[in-house]
C-alpha atoms as a PDB file:
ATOM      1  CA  UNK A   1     -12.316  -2.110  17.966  1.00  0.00           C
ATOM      2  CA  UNK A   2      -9.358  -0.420  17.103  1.00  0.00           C
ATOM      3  CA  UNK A   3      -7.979  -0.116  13.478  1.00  0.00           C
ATOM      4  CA  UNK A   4      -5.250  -2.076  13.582  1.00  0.00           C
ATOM      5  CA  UNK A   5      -2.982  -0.567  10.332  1.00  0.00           C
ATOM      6  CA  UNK A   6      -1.705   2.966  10.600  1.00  0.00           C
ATOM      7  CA  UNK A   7      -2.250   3.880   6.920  1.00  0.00           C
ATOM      8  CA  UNK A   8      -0.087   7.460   5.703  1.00  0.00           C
ATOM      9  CA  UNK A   9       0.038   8.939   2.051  1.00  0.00           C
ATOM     10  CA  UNK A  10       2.677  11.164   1.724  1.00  0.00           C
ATOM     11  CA  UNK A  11       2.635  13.518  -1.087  1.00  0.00           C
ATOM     12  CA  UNK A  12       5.281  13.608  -3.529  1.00  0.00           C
ATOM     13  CA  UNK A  13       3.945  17.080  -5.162  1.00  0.00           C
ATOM     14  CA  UNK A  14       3.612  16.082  -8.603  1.00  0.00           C
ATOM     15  CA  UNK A  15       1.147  14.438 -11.217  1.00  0.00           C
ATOM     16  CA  UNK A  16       1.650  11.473 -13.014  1.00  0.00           C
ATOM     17  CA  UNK A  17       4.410  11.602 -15.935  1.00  0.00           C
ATOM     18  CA  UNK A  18       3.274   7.859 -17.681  1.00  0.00           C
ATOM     19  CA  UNK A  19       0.425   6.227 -18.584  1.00  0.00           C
ATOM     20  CA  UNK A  20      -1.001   3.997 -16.440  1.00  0.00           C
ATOM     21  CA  UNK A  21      -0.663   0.099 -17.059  1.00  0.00           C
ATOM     22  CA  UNK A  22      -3.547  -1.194 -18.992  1.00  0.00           C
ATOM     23  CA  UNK A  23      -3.428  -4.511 -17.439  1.00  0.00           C
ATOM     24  CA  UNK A  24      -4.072  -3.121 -13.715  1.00  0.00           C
ATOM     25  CA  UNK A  25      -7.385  -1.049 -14.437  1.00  0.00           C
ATOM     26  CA  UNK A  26      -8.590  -1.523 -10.755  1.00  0.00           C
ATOM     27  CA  UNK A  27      -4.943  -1.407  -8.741  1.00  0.00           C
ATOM     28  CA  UNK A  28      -2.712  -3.662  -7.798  1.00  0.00           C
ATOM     29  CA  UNK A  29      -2.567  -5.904  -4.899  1.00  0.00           C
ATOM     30  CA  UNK A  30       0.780  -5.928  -3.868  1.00  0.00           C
ATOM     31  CA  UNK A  31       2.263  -8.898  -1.442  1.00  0.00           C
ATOM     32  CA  UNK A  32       4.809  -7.629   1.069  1.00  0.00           C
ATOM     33  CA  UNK A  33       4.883 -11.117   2.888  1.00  0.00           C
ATOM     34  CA  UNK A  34       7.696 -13.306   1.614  1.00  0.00           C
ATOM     35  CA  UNK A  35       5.371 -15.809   2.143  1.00  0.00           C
ATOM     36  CA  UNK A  36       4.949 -15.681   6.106  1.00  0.00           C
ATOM     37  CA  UNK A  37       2.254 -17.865   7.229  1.00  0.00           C
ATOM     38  CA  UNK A  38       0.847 -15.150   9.479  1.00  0.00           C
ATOM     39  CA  UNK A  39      -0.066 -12.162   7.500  1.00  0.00           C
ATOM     40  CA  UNK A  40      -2.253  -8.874   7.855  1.00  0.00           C
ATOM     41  CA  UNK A  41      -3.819  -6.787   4.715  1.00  0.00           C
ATOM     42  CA  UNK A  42      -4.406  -3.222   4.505  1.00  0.00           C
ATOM     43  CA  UNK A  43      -6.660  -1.560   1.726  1.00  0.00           C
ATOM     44  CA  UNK A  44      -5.438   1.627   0.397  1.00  0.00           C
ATOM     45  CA  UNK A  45      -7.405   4.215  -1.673  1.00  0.00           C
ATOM     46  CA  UNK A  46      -6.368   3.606  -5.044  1.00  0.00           C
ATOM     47  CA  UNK A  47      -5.582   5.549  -7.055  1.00  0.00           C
ATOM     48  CA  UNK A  48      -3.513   7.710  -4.829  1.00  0.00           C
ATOM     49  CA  UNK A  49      -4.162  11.566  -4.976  1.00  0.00           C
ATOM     50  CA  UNK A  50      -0.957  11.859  -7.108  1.00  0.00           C
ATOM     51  CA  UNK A  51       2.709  10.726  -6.740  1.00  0.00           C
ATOM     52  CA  UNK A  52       3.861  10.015  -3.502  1.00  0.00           C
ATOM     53  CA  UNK A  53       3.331   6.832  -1.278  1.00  0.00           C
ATOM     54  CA  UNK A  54       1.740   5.033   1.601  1.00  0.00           C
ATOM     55  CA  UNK A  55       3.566   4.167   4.889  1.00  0.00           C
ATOM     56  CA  UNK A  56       1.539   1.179   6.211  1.00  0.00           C
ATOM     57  CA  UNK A  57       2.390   0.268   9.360  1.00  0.00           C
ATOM     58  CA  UNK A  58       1.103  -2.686  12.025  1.00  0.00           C
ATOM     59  CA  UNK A  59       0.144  -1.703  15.363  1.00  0.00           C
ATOM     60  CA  UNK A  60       0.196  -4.356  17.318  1.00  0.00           C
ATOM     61  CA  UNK A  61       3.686  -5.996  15.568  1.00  0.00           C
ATOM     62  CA  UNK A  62       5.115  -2.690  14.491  1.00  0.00           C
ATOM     63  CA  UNK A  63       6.014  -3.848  10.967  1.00  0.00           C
ATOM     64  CA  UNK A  64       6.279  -1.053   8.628  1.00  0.00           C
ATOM     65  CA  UNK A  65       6.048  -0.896   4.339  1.00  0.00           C
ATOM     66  CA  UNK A  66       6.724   1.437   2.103  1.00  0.00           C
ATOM     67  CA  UNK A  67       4.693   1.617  -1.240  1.00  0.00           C
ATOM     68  CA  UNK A  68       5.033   4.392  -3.825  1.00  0.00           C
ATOM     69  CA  UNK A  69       1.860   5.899  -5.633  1.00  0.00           C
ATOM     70  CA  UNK A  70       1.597   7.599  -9.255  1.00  0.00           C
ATOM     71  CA  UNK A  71      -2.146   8.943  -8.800  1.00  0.00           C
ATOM     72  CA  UNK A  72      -3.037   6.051 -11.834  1.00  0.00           C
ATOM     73  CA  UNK A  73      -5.640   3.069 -11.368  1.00  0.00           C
ATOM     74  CA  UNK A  74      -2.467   0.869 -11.366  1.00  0.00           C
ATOM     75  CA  UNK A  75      -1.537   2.258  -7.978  1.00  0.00           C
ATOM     76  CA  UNK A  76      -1.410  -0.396  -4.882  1.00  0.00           C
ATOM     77  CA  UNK A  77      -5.100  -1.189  -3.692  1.00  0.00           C
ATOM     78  CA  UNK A  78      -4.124  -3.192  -0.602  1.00  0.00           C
ATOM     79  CA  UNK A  79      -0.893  -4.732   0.308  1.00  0.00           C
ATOM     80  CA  UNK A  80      -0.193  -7.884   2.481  1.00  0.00           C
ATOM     81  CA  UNK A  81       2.687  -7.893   5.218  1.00  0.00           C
ATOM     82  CA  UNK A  82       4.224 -10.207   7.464  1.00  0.00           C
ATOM     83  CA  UNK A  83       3.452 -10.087  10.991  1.00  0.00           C
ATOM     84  CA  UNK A  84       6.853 -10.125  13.100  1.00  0.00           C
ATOM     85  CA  UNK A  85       4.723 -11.325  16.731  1.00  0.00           C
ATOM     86  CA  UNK A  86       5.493 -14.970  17.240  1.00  0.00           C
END
């Protein structure tokens, strides 16, 4: 079966400047929904390389996310989007 999220990290080119937040030791998982009652979840590699951030995107609705990365275990883990098909 096909994967159905296109998953991207795109590097931002620099470390971490902060700490990470203590009370996120294993990611975040962020909710992108808006609370749609159809809903698809994509796990991400956390943490991230480095700075930068993930383009998640839907292929069979096309909805598309932004989420930006800091290379910390507080970085998004999965996040959960709306799905636009009817």
């Amino acid at each position: 079966m096909e994967q159905a999220m296109k998953i991207e990290w795109v590097d931002g080119k620099r470390e971490p400047q902060c700490a990470p937040d203590p009370a996120y030791p294993n990611g975040k998982d962020l909710d992108c929904s808006n609370g749609a009652a159809k809903t698809c979840t994509a796990q991400l590699t956390c943490p991230a390389p480095r700075c930068g951030h993930y383009v998640v995107e839907c292929k069979r609705c096309g909805y598309r996310v932004a989420a930006t990365t800091a290379g910390r275990p507080d970085d998004p883990r999965s996040i959960k989007m709306p799905c636009k098909l009817n």
